[in-house]
Structures are given as structure tokens and as C-alpha cells.
N, C-alpha and C. Protein backbone atom coordinates (compact mmCIF):
# COMPACT_ATOMS: atom_id res chain seq x y z
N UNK A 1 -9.44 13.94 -17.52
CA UNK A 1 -10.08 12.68 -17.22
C UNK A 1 -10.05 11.81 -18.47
N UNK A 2 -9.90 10.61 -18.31
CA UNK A 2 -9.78 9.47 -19.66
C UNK A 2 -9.29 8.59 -19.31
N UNK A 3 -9.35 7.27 -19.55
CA UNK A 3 -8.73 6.15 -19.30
C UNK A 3 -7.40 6.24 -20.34
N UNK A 4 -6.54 5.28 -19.62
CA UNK A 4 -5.35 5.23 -19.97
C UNK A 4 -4.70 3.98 -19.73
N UNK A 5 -4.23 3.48 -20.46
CA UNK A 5 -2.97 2.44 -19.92
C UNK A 5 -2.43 2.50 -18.65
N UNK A 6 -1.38 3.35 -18.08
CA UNK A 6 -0.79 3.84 -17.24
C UNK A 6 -1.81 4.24 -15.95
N UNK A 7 -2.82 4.35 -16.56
CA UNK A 7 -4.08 4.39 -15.09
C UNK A 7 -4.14 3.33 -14.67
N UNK A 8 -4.28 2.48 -15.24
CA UNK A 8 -4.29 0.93 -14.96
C UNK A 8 -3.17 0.33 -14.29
N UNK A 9 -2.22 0.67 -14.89
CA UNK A 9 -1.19 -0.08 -14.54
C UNK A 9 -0.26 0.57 -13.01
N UNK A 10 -0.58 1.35 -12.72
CA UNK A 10 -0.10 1.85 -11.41
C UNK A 10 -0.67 1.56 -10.09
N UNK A 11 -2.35 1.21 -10.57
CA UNK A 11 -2.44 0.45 -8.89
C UNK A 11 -2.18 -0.98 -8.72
N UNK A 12 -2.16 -1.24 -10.44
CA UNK A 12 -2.12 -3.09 -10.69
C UNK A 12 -0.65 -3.18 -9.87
N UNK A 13 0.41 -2.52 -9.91
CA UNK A 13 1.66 -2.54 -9.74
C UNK A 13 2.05 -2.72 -7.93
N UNK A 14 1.02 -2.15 -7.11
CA UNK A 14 0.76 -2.58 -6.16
C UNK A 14 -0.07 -3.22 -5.42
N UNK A 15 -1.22 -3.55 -6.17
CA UNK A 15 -2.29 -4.86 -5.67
C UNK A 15 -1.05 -6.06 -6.12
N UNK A 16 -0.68 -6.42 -7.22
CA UNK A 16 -0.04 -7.59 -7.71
C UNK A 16 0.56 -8.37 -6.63
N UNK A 17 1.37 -8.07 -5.40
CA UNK A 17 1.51 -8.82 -4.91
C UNK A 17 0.67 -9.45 -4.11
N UNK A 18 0.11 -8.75 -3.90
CA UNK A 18 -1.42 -9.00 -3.16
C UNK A 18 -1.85 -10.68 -3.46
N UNK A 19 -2.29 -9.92 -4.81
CA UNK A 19 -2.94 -11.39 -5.30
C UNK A 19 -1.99 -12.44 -5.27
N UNK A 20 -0.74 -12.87 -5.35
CA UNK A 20 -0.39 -13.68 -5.22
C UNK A 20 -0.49 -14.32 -3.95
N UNK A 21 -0.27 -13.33 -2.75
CA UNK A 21 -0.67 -13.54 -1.34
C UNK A 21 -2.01 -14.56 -1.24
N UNK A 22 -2.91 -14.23 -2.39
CA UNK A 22 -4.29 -15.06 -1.89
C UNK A 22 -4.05 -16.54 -2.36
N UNK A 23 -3.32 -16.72 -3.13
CA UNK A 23 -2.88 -17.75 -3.50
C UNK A 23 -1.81 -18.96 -2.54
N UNK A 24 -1.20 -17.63 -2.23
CA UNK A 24 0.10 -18.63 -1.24
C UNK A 24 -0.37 -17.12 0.48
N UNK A 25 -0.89 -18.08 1.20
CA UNK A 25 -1.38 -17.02 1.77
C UNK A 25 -0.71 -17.07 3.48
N UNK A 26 -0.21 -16.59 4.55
CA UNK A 26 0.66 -16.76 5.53
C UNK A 26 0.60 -18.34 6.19
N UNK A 27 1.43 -18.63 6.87
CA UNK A 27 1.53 -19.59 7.49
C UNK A 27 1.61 -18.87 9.18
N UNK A 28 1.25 -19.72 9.80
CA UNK A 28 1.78 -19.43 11.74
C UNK A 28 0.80 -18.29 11.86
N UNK A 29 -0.36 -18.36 11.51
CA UNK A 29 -1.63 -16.88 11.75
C UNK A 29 -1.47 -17.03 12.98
N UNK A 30 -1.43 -15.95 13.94
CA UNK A 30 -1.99 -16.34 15.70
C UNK A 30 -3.91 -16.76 15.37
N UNK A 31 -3.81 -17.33 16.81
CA UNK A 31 -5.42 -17.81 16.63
C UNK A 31 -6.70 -16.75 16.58
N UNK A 32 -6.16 -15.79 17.18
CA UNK A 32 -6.90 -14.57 17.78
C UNK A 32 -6.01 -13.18 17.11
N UNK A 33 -6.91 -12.25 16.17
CA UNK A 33 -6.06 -10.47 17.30
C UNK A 33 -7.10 -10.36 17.45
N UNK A 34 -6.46 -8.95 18.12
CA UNK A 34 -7.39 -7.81 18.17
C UNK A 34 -7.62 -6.76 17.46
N UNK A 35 -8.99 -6.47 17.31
CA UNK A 35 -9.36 -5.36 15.83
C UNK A 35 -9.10 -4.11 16.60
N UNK A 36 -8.61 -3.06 15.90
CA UNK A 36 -8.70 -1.85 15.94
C UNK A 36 -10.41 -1.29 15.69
N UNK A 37 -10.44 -0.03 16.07
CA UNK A 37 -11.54 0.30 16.04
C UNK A 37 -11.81 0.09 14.54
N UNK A 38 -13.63 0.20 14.26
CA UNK A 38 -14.00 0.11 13.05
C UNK A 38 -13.88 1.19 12.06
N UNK A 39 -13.78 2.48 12.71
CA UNK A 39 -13.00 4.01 12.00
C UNK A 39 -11.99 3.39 10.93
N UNK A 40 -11.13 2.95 11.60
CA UNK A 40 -9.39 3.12 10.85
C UNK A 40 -9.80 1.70 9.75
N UNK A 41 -10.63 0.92 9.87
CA UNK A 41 -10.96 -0.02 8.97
C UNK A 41 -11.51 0.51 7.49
N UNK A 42 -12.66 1.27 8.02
CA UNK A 42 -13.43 2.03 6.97
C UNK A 42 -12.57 2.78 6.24
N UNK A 43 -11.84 3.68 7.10
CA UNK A 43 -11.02 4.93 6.71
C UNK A 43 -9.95 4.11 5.10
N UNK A 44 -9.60 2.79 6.19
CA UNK A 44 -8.39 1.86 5.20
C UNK A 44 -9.70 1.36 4.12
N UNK A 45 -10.14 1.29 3.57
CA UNK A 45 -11.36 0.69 3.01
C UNK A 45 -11.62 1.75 2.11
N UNK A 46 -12.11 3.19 2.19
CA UNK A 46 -12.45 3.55 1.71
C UNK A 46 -11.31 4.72 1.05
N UNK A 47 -10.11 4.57 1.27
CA UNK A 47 -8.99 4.57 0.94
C UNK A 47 -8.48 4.48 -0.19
N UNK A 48 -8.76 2.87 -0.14
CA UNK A 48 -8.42 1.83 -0.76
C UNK A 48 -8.70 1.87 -1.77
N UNK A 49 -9.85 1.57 -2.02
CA UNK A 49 -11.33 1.76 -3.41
C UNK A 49 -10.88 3.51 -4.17
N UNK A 50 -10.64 4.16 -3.45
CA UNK A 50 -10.48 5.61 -4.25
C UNK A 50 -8.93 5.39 -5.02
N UNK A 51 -7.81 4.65 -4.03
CA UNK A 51 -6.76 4.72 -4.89
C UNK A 51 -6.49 3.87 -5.85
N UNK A 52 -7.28 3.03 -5.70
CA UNK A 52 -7.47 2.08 -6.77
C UNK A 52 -8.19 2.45 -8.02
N UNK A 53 -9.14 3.12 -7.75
CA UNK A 53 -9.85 3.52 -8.82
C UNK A 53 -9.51 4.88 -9.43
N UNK A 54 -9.00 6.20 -8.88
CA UNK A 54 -8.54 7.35 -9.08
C UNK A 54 -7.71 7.23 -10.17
N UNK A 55 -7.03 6.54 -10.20
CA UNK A 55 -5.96 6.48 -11.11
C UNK A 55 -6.72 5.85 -12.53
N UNK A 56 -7.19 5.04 -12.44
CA UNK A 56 -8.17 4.31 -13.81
C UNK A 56 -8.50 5.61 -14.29
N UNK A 57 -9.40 6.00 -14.00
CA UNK A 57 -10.28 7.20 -13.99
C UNK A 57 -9.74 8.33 -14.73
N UNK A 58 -8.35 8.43 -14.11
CA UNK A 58 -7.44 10.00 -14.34
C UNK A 58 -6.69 9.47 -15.37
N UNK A 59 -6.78 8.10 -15.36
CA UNK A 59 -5.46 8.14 -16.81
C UNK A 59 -4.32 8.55 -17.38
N UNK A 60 -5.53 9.44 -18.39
CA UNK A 60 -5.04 10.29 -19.04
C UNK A 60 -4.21 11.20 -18.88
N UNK A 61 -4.72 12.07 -17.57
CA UNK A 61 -4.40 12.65 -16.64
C UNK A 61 -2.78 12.63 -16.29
N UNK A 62 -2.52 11.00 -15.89
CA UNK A 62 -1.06 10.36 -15.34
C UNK A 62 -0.29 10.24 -16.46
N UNK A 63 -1.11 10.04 -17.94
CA UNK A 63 0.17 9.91 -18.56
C UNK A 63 0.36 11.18 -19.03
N UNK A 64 -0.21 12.04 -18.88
CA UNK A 64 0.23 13.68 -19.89
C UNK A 64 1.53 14.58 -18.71
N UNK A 65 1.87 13.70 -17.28
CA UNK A 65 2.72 14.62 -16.25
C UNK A 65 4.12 13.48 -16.95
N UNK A 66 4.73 15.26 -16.58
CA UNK A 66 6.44 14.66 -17.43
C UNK A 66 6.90 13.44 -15.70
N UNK A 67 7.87 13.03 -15.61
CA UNK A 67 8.64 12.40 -14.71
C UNK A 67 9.67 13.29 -14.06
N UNK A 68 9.21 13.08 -12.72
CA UNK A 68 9.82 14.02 -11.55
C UNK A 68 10.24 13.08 -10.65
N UNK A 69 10.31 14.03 -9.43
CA UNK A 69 11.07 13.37 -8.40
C UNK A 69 10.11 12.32 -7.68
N UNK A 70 8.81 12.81 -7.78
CA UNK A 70 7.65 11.75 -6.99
C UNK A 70 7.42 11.11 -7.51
N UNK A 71 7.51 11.01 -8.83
CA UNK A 71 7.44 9.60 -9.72
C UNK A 71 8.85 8.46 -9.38
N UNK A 72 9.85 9.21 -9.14
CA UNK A 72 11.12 8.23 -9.03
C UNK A 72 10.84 7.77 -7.56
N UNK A 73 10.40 8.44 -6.55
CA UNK A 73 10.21 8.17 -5.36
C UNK A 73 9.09 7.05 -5.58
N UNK A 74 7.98 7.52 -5.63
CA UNK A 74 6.96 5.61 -5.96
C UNK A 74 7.82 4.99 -6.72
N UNK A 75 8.35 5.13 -7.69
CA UNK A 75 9.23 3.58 -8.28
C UNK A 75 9.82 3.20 -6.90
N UNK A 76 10.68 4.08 -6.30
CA UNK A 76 11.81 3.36 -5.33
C UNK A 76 10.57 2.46 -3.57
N UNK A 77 9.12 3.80 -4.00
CA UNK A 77 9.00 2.95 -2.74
C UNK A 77 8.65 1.51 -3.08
N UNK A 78 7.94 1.64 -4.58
CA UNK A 78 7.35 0.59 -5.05
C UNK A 78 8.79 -0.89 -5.16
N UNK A 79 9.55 -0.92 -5.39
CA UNK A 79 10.88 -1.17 -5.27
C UNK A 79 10.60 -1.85 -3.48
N UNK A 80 10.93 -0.61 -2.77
CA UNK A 80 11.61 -1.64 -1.38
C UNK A 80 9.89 -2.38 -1.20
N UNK A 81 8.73 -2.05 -1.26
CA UNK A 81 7.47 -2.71 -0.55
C UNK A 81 7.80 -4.22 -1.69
N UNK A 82 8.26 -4.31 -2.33
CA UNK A 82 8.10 -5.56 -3.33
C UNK A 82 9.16 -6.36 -2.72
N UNK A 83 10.47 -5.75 -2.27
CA UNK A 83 12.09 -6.36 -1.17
C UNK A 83 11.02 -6.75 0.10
N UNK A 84 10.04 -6.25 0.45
CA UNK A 84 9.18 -6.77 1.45
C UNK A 84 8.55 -8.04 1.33
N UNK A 85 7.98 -7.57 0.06
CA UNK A 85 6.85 -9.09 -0.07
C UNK A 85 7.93 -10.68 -0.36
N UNK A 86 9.27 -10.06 -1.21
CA UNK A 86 10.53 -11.06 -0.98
C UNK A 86 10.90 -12.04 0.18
N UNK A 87 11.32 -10.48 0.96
CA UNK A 87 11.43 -10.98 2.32
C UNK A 87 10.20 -12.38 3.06
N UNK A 88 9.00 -11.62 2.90
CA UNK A 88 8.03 -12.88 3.69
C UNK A 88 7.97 -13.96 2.86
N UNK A 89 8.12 -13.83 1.23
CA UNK A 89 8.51 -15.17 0.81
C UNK A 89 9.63 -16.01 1.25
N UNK A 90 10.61 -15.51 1.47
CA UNK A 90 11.56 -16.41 1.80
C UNK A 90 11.34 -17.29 3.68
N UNK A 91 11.17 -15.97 4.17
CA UNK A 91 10.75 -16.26 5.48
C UNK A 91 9.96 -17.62 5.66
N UNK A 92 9.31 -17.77 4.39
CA UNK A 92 8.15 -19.19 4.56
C UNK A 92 7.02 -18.95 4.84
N UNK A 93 6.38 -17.48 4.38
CA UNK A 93 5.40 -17.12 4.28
C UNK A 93 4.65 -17.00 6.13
N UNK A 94 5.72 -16.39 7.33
CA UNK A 94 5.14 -16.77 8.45
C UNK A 94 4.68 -15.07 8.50
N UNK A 95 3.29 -15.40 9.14
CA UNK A 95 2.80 -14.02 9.21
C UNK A 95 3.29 -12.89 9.56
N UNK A 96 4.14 -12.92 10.84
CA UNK A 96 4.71 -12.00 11.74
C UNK A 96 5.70 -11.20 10.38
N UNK A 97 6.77 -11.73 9.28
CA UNK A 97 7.01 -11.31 8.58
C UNK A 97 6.53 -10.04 7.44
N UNK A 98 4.98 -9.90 7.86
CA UNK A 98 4.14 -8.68 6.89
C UNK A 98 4.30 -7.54 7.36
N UNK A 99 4.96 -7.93 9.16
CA UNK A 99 4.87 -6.63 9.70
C UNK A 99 6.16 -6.39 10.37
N UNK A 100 7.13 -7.14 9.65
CA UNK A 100 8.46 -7.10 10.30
C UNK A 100 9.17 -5.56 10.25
N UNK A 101 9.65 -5.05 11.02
CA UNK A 101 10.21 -3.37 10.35
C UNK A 101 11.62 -4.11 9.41
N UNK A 102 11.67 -2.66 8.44
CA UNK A 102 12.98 -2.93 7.82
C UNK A 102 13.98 -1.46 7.85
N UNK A 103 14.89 -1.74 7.99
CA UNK A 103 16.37 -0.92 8.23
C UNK A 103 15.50 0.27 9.37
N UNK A 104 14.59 -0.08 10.54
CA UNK A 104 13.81 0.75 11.41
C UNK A 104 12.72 1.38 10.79
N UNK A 105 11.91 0.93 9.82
CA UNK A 105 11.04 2.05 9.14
C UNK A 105 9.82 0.29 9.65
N UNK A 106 9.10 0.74 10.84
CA UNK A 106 7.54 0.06 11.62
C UNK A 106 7.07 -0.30 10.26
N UNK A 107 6.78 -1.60 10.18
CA UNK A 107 5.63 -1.82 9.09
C UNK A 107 5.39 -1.40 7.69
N UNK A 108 6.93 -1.90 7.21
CA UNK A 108 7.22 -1.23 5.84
C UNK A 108 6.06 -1.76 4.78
N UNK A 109 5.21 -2.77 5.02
CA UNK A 109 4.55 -3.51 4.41
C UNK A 109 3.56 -2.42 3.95
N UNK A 110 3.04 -1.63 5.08
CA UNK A 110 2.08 -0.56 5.17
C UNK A 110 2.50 0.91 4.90
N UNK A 111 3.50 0.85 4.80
CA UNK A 111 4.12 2.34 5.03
C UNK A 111 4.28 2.26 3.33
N UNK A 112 4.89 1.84 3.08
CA UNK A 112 5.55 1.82 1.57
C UNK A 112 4.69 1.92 0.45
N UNK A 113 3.35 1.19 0.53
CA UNK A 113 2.03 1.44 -0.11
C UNK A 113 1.63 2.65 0.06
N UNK A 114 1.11 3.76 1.00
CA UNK A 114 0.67 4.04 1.75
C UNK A 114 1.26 5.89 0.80
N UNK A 115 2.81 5.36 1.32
CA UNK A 115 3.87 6.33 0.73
C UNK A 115 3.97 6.77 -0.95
N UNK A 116 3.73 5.61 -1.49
CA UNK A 116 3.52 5.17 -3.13
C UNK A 116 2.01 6.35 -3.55
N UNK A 117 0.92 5.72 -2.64
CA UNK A 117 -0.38 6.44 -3.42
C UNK A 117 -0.29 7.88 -3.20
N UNK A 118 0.70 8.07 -1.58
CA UNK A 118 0.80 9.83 -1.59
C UNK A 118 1.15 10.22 -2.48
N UNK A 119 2.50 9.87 -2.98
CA UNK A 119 3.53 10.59 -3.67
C UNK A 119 2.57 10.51 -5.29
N UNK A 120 1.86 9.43 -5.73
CA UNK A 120 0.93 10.06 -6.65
C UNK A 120 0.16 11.33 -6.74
N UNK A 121 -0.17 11.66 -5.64
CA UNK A 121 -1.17 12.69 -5.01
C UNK A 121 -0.23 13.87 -5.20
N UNK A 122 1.31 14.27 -5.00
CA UNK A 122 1.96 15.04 -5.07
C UNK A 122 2.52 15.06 -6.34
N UNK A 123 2.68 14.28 -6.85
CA UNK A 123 3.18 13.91 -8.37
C UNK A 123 1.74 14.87 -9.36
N UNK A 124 0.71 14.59 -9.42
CA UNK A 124 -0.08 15.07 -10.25
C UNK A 124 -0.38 16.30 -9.43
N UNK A 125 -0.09 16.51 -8.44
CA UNK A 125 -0.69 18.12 -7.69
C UNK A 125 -1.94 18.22 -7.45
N UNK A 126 -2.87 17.11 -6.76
CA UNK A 126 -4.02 16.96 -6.93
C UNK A 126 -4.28 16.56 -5.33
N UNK A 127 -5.10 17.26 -5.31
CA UNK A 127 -5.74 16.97 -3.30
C UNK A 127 -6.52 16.08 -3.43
N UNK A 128 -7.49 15.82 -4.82
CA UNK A 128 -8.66 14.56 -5.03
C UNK A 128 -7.55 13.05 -5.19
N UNK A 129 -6.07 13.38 -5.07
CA UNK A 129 -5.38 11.65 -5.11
C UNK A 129 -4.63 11.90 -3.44
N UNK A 130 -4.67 13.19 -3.21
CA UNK A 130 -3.63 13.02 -2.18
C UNK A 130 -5.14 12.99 -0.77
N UNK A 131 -6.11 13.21 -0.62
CA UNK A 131 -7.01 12.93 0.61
C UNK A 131 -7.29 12.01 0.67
N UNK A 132 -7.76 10.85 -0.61
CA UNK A 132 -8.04 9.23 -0.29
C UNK A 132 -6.52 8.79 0.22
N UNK A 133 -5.45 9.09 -0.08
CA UNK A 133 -4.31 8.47 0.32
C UNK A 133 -4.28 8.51 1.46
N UNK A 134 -4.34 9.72 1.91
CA UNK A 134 -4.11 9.86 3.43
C UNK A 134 -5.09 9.45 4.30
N UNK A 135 -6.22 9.08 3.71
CA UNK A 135 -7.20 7.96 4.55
C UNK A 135 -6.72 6.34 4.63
N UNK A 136 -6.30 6.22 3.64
CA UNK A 136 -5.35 5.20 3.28
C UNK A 136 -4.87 5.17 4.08
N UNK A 137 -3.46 5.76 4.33
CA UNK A 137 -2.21 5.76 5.00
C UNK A 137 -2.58 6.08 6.42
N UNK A 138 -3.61 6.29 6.97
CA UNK A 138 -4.50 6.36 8.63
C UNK A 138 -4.64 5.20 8.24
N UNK A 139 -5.51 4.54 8.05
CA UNK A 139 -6.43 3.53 8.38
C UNK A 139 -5.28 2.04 7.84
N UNK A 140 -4.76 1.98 7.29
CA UNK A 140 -3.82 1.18 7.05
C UNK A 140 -2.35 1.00 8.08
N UNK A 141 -2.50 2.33 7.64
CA UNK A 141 -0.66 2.44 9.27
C UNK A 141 -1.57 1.85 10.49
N UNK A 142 -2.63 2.06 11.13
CA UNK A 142 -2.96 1.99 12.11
C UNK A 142 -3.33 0.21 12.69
N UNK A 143 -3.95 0.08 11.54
CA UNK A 143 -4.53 -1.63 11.51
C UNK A 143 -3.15 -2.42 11.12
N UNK A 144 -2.06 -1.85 11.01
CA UNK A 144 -1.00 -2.66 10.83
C UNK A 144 -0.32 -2.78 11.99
N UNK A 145 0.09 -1.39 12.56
CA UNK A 145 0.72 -1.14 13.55
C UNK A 145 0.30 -2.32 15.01
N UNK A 146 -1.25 -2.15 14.66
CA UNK A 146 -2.44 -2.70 15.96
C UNK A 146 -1.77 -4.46 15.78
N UNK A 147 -1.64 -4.81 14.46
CA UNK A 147 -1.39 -6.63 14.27
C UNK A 147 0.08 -6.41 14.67
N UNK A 148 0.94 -5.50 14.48
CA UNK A 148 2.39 -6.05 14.44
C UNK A 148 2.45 -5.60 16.09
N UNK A 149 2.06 -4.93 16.94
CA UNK A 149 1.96 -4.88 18.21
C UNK A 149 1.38 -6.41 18.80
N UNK A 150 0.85 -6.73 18.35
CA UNK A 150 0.29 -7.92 18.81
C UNK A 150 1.27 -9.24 18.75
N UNK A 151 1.61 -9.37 17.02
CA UNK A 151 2.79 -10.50 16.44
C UNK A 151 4.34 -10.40 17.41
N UNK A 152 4.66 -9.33 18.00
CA UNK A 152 6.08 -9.29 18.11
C UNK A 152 6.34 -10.05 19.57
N UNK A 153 4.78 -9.88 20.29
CA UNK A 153 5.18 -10.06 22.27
C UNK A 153 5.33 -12.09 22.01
């Protein structure tokens, strides 16, 4: 346990686009969805907050593991989810674009994040990074899946 540089900088690496999102934020919203249950919200919520913060926390932790294959794998997912956030920029920022599939992979927007905090969880060999993920990756796949079911009819 210890803070670290590299604690920091690995969830910053996938909030970042985020924040720009709040800045330049979709165009063409539908007027209405529909929410998924409040489970898969929380689940994505409380997810969220652990993978965000786990890593601060562990630091030290992240920078003392040599570089493996799950580290090259989050670079690459981290890689195509960023060819994502591209994509809806160019698109003109229209919503339906967050949840467009790419080369057939549903909701890469969600998947690719999702995929990133696992492969941390497998990267350090740790069930305390890999169970918030996978609350994550429920509650996120699901509330994505629920909007891009909605965006496509």
C-alpha cells in the first residue's frame, strides 16, 4: 500500500476522456430512456468509486509489478476505448455514437473500460481490484446495453 504516481495516473488515463465529454457533451440526446433497474446503477457506481480509487491507494503496489501481458492488454484496450471516444468526436458528438458497436464488439464504449479495470485486477493478482471491476463491468455493460437498445430502433 502507498501512493504512487502510476496510481494516479491509470484511472486518470480513463476518466480523461470523460471530462472532456462534460465540456463538449452529446448532441441529438433522445427526449426520454428508459432506466434500468436501480441494482446495475449502484452496482456501476459503486464500481466505479473502488476503481478509481484502488489504484491511488495501491500505488505503490502498481508500480513494484514488472510488465506483462495484462498490462499490454489495458494499454491496447485503453488504445481502442480512446479510437471510440475519436470516433463520437468526429461523428459530431451525436449520442447514439457512445454506443455504436465496433468491428461487432456491443458497446465498446463500456466494454473497453470495463475490460481495462479487469485486466488490472489480473495484472496485480488481486481479487480486492478484480471484484469492484466486475461490479463495474455488470452495472456498466448493462446500463449501456439498456441506452444502446433504445438509440438504435
Amino acid at each position: 500500500m502507498g501512493l504512487h504516481l502510476l496510481g494516479f495516473v491509470l484511472p486518470i488515463l480513463v476518466l480523461l476522456p470523460n471530462l472532456i465529454f462534460i465540456v463538449f457533451p452529446p448532441r441529438r440526446v433522445p427526449g426520454s430512456l428508459a432506466s434500468t433497474p436501480l441494482i446495475f446503477t449502484l452496482l456501476e457506481r459503486a464500481g466505479q468509486i473502488a476503481c478509481l480509487t484502488l489504484p491511488i491507494v495501491y500505488g505503490r503496489m502498481i508500480a513494484a509489478q514488472s510488465l506483462g501481458v495484462s498490462a499490454i492488454l489495458m494499454a491496447l484496450c485503453l488504445l481502442i476505448y480512446y479510437g471510440c471516444w475519436v470516433r463520437y468526436y468526429r461523428s459530431g458528438r451525436a449520442f447514439a455514437a457512445l454506443f455504436k458497436p465496433l468491428l461487432g464488439v456491443p458497446v465498446p464504449m463500456a466494454v473497453f473500460p470495463a475490460l481495462y479495470f479487469l485486466l488490472l485486477g489480473v495484472w496485480l493478482q488481486s481479487w480486492l481490484f478484480i471484484v469492484p471491476a466486475c461490479l463495474f463491468a455488470v452495472g456498466h455493460l448493462v446500463n449501456s446495453w439498456s441506452v444502446y437498445g433504445q438509440v438504435r430502433r
